[in-house]
C-alpha atoms as a PDB file:
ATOM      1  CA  UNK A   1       0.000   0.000   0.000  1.00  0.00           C
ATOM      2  CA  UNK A   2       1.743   3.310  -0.539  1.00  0.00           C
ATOM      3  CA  UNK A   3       3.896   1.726  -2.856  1.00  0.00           C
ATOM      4  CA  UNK A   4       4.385   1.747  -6.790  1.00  0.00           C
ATOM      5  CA  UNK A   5       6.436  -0.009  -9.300  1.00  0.00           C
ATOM      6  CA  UNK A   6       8.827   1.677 -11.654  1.00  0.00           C
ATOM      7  CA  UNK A   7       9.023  -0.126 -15.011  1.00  0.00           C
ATOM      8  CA  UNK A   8      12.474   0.200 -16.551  1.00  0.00           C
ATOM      9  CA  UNK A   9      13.136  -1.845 -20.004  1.00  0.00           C
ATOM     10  CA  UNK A  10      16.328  -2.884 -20.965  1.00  0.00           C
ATOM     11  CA  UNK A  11      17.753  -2.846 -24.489  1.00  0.00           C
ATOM     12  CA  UNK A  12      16.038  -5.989 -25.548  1.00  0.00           C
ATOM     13  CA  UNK A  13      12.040  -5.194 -24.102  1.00  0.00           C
ATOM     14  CA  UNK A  14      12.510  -0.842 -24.532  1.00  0.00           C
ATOM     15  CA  UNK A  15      10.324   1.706 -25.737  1.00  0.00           C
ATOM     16  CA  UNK A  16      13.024   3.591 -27.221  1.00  0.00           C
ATOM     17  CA  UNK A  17      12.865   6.181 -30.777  1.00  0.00           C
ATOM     18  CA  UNK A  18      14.632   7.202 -33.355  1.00  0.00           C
ATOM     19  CA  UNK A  19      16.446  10.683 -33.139  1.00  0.00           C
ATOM     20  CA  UNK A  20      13.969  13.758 -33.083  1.00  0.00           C
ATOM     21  CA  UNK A  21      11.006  10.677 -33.514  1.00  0.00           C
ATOM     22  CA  UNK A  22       8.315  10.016 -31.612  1.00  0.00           C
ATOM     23  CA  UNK A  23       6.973   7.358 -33.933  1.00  0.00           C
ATOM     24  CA  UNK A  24       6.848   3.685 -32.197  1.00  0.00           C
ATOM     25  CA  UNK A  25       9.287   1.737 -33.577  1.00  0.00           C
ATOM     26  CA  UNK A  26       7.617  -2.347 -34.985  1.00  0.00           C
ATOM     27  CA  UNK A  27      10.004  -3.401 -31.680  1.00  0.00           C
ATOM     28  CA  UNK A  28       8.387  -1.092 -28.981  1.00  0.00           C
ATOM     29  CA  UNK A  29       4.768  -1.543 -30.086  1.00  0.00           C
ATOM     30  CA  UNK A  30       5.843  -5.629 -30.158  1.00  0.00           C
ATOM     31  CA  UNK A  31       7.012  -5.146 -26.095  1.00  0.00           C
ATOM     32  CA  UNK A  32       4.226  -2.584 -25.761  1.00  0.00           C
ATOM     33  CA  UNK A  33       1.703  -5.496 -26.943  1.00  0.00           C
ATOM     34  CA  UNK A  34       2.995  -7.970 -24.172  1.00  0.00           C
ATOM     35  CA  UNK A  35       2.737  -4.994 -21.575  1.00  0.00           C
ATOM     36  CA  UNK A  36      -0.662  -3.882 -22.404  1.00  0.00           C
ATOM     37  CA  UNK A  37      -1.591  -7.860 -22.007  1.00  0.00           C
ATOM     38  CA  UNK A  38      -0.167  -7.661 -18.193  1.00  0.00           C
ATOM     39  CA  UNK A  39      -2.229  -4.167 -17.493  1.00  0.00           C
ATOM     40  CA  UNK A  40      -5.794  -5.705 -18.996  1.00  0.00           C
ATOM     41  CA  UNK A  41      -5.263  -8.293 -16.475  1.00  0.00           C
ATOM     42  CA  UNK A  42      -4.277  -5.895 -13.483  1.00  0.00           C
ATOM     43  CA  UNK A  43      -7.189  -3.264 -14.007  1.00  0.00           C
ATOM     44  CA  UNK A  44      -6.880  -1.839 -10.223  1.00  0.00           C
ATOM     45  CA  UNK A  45      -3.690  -0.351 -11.355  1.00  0.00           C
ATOM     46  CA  UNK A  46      -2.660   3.485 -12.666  1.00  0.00           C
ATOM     47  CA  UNK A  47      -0.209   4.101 -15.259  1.00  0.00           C
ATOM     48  CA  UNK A  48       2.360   6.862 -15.475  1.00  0.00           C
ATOM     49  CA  UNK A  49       3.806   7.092 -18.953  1.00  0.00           C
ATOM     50  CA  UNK A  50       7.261   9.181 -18.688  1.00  0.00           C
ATOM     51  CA  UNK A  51       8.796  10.455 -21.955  1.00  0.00           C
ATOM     52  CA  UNK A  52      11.916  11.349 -22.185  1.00  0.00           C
ATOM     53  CA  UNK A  53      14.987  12.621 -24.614  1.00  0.00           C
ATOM     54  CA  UNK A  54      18.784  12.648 -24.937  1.00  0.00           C
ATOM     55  CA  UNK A  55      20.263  15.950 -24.308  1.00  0.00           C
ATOM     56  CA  UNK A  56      20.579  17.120 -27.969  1.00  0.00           C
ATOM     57  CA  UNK A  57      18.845  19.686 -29.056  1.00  0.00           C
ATOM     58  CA  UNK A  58      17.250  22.714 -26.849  1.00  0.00           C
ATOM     59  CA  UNK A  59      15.223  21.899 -23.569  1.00  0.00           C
ATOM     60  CA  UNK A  60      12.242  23.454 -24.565  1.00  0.00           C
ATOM     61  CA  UNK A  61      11.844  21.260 -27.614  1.00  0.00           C
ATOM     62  CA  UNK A  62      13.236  18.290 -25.959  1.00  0.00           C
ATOM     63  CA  UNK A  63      10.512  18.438 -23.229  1.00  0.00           C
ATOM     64  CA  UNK A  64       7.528  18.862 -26.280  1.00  0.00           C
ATOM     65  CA  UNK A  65       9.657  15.870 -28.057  1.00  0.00           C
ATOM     66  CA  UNK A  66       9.368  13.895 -24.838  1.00  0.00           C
ATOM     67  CA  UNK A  67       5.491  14.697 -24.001  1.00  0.00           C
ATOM     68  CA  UNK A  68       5.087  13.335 -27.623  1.00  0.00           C
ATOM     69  CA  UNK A  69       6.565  10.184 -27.315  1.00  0.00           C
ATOM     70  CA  UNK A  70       4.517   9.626 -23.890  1.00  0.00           C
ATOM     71  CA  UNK A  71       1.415  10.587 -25.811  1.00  0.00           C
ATOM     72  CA  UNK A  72       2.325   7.834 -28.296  1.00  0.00           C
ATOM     73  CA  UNK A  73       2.668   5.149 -25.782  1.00  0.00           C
ATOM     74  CA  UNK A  74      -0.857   5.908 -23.424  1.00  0.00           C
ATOM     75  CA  UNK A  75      -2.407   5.952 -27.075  1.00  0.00           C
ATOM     76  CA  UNK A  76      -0.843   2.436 -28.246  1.00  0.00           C
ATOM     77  CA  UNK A  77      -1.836   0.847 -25.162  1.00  0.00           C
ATOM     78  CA  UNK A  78      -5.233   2.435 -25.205  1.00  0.00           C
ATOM     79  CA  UNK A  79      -5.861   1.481 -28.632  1.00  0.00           C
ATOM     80  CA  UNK A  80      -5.156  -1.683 -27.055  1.00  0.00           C
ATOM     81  CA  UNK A  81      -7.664  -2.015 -24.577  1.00  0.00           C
ATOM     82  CA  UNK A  82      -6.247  -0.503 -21.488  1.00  0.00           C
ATOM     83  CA  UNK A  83      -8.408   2.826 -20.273  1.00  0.00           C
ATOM     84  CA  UNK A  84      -7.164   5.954 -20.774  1.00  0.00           C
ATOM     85  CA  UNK A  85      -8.435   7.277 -17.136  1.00  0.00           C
ATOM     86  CA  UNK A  86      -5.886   5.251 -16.087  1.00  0.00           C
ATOM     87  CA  UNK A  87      -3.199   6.974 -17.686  1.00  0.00           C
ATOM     88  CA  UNK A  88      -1.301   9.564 -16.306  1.00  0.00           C
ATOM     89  CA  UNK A  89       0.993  11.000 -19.347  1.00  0.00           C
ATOM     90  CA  UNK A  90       4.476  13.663 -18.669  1.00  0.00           C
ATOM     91  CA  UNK A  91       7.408  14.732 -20.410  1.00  0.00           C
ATOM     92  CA  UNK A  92      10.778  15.211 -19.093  1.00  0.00           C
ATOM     93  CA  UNK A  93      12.750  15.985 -21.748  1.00  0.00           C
ATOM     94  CA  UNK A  94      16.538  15.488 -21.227  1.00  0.00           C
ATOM     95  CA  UNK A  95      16.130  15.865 -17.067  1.00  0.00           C
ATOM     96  CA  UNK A  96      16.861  12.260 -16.238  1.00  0.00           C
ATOM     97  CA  UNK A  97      19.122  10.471 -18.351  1.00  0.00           C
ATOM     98  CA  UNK A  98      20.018   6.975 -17.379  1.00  0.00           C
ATOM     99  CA  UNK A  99      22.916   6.661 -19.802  1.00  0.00           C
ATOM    100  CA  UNK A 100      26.300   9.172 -20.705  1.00  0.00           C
ATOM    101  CA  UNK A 101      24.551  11.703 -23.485  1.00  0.00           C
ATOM    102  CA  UNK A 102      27.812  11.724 -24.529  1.00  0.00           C
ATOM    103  CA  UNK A 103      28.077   8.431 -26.681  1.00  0.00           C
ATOM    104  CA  UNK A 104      25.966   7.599 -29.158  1.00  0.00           C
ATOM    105  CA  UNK A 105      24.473   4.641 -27.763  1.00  0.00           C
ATOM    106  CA  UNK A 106      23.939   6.724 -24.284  1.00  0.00           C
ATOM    107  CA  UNK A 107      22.145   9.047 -26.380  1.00  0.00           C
ATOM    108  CA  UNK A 108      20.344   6.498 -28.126  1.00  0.00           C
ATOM    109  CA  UNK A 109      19.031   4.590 -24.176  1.00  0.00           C
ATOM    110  CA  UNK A 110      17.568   8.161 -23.253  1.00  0.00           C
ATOM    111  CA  UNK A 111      14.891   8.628 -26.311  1.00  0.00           C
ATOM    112  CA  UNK A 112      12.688   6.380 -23.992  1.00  0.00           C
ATOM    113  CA  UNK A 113       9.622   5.821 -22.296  1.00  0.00           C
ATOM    114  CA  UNK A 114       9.248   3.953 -18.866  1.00  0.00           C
ATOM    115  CA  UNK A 115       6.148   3.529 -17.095  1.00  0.00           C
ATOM    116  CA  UNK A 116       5.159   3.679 -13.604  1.00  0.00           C
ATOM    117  CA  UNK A 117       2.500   1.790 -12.476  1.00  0.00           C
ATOM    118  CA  UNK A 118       0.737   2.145  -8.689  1.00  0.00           C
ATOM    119  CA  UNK A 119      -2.888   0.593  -6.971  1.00  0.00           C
ATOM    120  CA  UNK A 120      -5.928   2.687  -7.782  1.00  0.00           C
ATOM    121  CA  UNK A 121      -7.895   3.585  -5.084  1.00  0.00           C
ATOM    122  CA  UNK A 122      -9.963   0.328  -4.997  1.00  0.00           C
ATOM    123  CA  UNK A 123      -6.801  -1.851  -4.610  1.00  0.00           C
ATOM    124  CA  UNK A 124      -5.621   0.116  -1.554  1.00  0.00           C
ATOM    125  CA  UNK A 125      -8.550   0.048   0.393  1.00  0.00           C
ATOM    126  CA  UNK A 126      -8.356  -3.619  -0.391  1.00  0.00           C
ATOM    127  CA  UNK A 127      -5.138  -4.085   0.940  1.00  0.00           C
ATOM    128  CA  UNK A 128      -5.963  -1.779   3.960  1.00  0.00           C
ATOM    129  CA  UNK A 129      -9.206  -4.005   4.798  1.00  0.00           C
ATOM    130  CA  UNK A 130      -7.024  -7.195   4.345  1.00  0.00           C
ATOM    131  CA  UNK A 131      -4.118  -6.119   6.618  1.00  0.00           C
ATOM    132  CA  UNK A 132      -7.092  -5.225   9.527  1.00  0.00           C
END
């Protein structure tokens, strides 16, 4: 209770884009299929879709860029069954890279998206009424 879960893919199950892209590549709507399978199952969970960018480019753009890319992914997964209400979507731009901007491939981890996910409201009082 209290508690979330912080969804970070690795090279081989990402949501990652091209440069200046927000367009889903055939690999991240593939892993984005299998996720969208796990949240239909779960439905007493929220979502937050995080978009970020690599650090070229200006931050004003980079944190439109990022919102964009975020936008792509609640849509995918919407279009895939999972409500929208429980979607919360933000950009970050280039605020929290997890790799070195200053190689290629570091730039290339940071076009991402992770997702959050935490109980709704019905799954907490749940858990509260079970623990008393």
């Amino acid at each position: 209770v209290g508690e979330g879960i912080h969804i970070i893919f690795d090279d081989k199950s990402g949501v990652n884009f091209a440069f200046d892209s927000s367009d889903l590549t055939a690999e991240a709507k593939s892993n984005l299929d299998k996720v969208a399978e796990i949240f239909l199952e779960f439905p007493d969970t929220n979502l937050m879709i995080q978009g970020y960018t690599d650090s070229v480019g200006n931050d004003d753009y980079n944190l439109k860029l990022s919102k964009r890319r975020a936008d792509a992914v609640s849509k995918y997964i919407a279009d895939a069954g999972v409500a929208s209400s429980r979607m919360t979507v933000e950009g970050f731009g280039e605020a929290a890279p997890r790799f070195d901007n200053a190689t290629k491939d570091g730039q290339a981890g940071n076009r991402r998206v992770e997702i959050g996910v935490s109980a709704n409201k019905e799954m907490i009082d749940d858990a509260k009424a079970q623990a008393n």
